[in-house]
N, C-alpha and C. Protein backbone atom coordinates (compact mmCIF):
# COMPACT_ATOMS: atom_id res chain seq x y z
N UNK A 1 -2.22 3.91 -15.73
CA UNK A 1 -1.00 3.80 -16.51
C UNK A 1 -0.08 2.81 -15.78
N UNK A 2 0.61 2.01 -16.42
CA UNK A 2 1.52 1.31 -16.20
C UNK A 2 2.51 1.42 -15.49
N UNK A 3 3.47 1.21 -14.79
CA UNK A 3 5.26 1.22 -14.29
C UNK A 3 5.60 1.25 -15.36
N UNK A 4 5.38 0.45 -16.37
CA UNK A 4 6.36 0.54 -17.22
C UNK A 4 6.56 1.39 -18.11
N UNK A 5 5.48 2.31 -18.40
CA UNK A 5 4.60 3.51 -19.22
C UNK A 5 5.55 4.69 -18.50
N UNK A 6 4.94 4.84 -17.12
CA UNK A 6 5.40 5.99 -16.37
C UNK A 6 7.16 6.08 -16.16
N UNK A 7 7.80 4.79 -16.36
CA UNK A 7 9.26 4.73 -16.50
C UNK A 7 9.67 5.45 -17.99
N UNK A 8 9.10 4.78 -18.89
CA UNK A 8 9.32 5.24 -20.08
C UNK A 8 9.13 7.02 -20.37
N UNK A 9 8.04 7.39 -19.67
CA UNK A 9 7.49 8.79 -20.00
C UNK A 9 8.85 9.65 -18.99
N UNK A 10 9.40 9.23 -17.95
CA UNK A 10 10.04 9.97 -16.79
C UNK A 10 11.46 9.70 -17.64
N UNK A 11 11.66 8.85 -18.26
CA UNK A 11 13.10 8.93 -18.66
C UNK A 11 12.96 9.75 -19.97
N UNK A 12 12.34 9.34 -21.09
CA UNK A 12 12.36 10.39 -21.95
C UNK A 12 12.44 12.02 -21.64
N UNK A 13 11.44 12.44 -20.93
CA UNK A 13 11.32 13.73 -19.95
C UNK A 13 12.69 14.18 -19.94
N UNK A 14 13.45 13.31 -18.94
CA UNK A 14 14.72 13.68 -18.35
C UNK A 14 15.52 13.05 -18.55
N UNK A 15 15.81 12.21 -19.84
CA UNK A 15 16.92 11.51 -20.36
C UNK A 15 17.88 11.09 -19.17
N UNK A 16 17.66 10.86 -18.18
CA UNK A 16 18.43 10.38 -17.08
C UNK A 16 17.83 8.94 -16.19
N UNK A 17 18.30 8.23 -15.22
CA UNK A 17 17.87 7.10 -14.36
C UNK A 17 17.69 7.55 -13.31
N UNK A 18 18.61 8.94 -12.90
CA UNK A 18 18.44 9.71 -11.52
C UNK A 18 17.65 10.75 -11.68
N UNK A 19 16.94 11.49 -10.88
CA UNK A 19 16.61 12.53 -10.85
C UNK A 19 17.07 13.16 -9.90
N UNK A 20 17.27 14.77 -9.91
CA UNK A 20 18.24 15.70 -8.89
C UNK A 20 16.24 16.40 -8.49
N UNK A 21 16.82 16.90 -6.86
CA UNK A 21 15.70 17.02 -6.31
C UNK A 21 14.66 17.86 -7.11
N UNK A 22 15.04 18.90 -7.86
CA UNK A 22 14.10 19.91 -8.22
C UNK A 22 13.51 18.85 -9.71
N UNK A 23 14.13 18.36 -10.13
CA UNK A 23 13.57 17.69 -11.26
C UNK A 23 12.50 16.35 -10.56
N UNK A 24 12.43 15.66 -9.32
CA UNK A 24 11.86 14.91 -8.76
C UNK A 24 10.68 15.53 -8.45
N UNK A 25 10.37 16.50 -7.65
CA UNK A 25 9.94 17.51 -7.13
C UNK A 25 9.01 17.91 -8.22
N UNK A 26 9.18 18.01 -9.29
CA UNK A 26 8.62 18.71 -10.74
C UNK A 26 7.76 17.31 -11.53
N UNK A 27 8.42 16.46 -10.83
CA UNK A 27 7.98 14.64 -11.77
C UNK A 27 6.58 14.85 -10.75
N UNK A 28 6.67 14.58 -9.27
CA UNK A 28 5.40 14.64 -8.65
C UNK A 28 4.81 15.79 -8.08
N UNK A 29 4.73 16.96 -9.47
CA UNK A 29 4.18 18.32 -9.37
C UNK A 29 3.85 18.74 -7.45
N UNK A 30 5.15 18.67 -6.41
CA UNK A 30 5.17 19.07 -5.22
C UNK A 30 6.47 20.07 -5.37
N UNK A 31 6.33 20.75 -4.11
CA UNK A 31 7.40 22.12 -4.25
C UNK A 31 8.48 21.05 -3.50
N UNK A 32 9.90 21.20 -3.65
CA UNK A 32 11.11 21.18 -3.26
C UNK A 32 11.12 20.60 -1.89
N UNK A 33 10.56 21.61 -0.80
CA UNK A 33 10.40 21.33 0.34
C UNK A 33 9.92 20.20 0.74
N UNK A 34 8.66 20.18 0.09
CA UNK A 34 7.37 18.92 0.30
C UNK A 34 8.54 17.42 -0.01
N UNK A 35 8.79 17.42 -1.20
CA UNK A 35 9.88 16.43 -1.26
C UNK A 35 10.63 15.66 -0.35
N UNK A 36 11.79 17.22 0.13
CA UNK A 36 11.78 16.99 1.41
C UNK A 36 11.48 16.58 2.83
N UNK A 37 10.24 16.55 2.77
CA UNK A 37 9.60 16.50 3.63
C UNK A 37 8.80 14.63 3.88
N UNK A 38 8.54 14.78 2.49
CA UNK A 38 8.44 13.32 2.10
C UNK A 38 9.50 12.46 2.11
N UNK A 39 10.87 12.86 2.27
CA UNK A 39 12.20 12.04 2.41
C UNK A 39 12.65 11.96 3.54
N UNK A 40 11.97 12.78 4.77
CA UNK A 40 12.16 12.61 6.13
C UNK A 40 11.46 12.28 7.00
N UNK A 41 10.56 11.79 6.77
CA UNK A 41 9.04 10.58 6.89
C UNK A 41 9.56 9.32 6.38
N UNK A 42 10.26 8.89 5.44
CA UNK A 42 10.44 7.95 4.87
C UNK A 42 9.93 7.48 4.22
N UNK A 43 9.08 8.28 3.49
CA UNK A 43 7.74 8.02 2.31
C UNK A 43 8.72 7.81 0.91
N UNK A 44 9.30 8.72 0.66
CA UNK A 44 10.03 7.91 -0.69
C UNK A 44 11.86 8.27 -0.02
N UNK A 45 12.71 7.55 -0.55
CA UNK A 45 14.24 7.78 -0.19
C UNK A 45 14.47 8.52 -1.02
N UNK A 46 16.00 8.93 -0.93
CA UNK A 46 16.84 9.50 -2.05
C UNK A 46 18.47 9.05 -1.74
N UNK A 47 19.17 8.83 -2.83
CA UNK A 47 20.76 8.62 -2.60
C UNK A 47 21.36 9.23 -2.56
N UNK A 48 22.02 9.68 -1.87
CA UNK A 48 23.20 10.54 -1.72
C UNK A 48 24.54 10.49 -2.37
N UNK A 49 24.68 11.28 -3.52
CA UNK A 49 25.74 11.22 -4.51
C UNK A 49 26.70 12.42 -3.98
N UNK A 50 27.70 12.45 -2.99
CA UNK A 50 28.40 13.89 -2.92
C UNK A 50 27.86 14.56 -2.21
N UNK A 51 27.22 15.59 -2.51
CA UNK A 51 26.92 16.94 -1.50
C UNK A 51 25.72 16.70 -1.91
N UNK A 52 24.96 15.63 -2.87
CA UNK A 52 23.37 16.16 -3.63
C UNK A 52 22.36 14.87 -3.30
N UNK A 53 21.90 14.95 -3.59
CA UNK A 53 20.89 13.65 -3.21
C UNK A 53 19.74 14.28 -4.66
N UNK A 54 19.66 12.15 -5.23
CA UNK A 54 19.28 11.76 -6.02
C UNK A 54 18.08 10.96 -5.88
N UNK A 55 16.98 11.21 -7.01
CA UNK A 55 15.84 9.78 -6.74
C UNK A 55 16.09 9.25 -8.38
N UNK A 56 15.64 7.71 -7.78
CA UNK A 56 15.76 6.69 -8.95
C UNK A 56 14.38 7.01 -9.36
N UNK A 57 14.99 7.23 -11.15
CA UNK A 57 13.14 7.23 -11.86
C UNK A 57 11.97 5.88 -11.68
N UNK A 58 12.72 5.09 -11.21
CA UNK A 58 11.78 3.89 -10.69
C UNK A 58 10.49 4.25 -9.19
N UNK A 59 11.59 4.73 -8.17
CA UNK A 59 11.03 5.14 -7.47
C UNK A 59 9.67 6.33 -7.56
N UNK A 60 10.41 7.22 -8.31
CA UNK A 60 9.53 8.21 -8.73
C UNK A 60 8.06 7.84 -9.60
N UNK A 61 8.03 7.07 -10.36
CA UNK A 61 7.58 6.55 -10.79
C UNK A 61 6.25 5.48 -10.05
N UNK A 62 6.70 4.95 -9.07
CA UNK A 62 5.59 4.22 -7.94
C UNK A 62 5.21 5.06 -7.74
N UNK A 63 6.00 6.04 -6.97
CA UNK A 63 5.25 7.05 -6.24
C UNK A 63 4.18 7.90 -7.25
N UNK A 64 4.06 8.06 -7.70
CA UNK A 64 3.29 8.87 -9.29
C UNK A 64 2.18 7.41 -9.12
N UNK A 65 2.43 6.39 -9.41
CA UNK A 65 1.55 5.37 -9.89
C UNK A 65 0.57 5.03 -8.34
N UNK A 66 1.61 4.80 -7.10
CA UNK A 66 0.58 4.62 -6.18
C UNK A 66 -0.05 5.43 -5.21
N UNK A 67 0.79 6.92 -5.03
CA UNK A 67 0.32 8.26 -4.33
C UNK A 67 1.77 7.85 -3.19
N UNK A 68 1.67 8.83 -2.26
CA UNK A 68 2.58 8.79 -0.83
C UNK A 68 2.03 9.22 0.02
N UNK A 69 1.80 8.03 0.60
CA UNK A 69 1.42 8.48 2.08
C UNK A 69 2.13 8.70 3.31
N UNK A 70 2.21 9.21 3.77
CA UNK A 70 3.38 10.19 4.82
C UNK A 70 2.55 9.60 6.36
């Protein structure tokens, strides 16, 4: 599948550009933690909006298309 496919399918999903962790977490069927865990390796980032931290459906999206390797 495409980037451009898997952008399209992740925004419809979640009518959003950001995703909040548990909805990221749910995009690359991993628990919460793992996420986590993957964001402190530096395998995928997240932005920090306030008190919450966000992933861009772009990002999410590679990661889905090329795997993460930690």
């Amino acid at each position: 599948m495409s980037l451009k496919n898997i952008i399209q399918d992740l925004h419809s999903k979640y009518n959003t550009l950001f995703l909040t962790k548990r909805q990221a977490a749910d995009a690359l069927s991993v628990s919460v933690a793992t996420l986590d865990n993957y964001r402190r390796a530096g395998a995928i980032t997240g932005k920090p909006r306030g008190r919450k931290i966000y992933f861009s459906i772009e990002e999410i999206a590679k990661a889905l298309r090329d795997g993460i390797e930690v």
